[in-house]
Protein backbone atom coordinates (compact mmCIF):
# COMPACT_ATOMS: atom_id res chain seq x y z
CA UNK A 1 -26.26 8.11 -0.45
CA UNK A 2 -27.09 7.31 3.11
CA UNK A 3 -28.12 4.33 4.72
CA UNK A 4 -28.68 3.10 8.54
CA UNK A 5 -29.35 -0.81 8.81
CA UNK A 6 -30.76 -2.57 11.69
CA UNK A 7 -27.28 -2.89 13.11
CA UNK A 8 -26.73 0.96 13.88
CA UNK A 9 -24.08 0.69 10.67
CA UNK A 10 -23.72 3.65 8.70
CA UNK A 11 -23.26 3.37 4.54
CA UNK A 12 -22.29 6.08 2.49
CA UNK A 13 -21.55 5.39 -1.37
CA UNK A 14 -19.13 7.93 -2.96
CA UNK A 15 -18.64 8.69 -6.64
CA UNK A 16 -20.87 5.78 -8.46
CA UNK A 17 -19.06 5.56 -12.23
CA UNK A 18 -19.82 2.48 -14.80
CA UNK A 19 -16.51 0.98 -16.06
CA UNK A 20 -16.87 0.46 -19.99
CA UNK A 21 -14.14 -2.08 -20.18
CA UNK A 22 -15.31 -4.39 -17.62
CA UNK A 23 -19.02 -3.87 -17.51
CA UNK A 24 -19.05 -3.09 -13.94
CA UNK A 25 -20.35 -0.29 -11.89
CA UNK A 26 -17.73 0.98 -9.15
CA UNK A 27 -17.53 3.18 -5.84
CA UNK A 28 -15.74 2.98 -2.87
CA UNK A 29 -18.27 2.57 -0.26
CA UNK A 30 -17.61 3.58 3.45
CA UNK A 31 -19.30 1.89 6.22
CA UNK A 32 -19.18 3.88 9.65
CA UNK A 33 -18.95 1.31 13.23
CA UNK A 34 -19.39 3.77 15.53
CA UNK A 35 -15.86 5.28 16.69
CA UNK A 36 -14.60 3.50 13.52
CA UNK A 37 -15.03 3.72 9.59
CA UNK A 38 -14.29 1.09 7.15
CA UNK A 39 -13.67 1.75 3.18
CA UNK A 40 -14.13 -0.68 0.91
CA UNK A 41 -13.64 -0.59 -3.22
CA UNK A 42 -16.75 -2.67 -4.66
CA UNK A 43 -17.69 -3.25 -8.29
CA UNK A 44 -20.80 -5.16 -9.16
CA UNK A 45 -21.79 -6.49 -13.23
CA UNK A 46 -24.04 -5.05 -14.81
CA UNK A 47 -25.26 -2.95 -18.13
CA UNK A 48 -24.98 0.77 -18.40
CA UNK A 49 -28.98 0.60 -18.46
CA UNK A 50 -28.99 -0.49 -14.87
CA UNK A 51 -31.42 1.67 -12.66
CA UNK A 52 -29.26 3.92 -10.71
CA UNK A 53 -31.17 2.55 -7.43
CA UNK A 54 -29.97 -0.82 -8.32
CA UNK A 55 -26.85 -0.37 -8.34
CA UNK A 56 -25.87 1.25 -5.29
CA UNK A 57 -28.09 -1.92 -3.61
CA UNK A 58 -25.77 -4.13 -4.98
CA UNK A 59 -22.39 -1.95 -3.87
CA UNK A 60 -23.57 -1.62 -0.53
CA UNK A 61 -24.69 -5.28 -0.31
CA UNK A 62 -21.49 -6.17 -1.48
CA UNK A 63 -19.72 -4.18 1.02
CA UNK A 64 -21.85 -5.19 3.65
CA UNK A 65 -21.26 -8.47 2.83
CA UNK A 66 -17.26 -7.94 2.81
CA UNK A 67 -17.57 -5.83 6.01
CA UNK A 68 -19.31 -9.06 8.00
CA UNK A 69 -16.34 -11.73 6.94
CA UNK A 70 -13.86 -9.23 7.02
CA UNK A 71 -12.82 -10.33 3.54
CA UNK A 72 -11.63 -8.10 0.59
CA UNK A 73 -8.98 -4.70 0.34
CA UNK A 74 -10.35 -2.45 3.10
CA UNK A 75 -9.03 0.65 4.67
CA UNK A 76 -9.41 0.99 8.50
CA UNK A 77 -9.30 4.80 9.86
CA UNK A 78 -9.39 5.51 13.60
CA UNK A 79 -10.12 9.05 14.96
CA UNK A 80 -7.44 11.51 15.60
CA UNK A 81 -6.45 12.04 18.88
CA UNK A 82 -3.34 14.40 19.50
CA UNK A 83 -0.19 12.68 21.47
CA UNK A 84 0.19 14.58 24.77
CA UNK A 85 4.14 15.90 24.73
CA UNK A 86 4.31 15.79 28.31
CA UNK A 87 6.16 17.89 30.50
CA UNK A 88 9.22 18.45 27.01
CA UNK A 89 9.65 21.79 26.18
CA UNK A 90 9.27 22.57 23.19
CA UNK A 91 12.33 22.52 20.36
CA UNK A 92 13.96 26.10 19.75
CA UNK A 93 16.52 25.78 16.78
CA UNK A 94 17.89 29.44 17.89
CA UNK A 95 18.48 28.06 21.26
CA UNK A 96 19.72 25.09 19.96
CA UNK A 97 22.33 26.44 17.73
CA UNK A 98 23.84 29.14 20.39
CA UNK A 99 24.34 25.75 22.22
CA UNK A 100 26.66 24.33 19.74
CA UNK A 101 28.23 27.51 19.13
CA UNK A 102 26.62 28.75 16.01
CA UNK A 103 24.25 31.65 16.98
CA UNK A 104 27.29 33.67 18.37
CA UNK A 105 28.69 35.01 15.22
CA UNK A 106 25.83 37.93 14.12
CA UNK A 107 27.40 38.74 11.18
CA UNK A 108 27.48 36.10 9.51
CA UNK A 109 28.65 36.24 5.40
């Protein structure tokens, strides 16, 4: 499930299951800030009867609400962007070895 709110925010609710031992429905919702994504682990009460509908309002409501006062376990993910390695070159163990004296001997036993 997909939702934009009026604040450009993207919510996505994974894998919805119902908890039997605590009554609670649970999914790890992920909320997307523009360059940014937040994930947040939300379980709301309720029967096993609850309309489907309902309760992913009431996990995204709750993770809206813990995404606004920055409250509750979150993860925080950043996109990837590769380190530049400069001007090194890059690591040759072959070289490396004939350098301490080790790639000499060719027949080795």
């Amino acid at each position: 499930m997909s939702k934009t709110s009026n604040n450009q925010l993207g919510v996505r609710i994974g894998d919805v299951a119902f908890n039997g031992d605590t009554q609670c429905f649970e999914a790890l919702v992920t909320i997307d800030a523009g360059t940014r994504r937040y994930k947040y682990a939300c379980a709301i009460l309720g029967p096993m009867t609850m309309p489907f509908e309902q309760a992913a309002q009431g996990l995204q409501t709750q993770a809206l609400r813990s995404h606004a006062n920055e409250s509750g376990l979150r993860a925080h993910f950043r996109p990837h962007r590769p380190v530049s390695r400069g001007r090194r070159q890059r690591f040759d163990p072959r070289r490396w070895l004939a350098q301490i004296g080790i790639g000499a001997q060719k027949n080795a036993a």
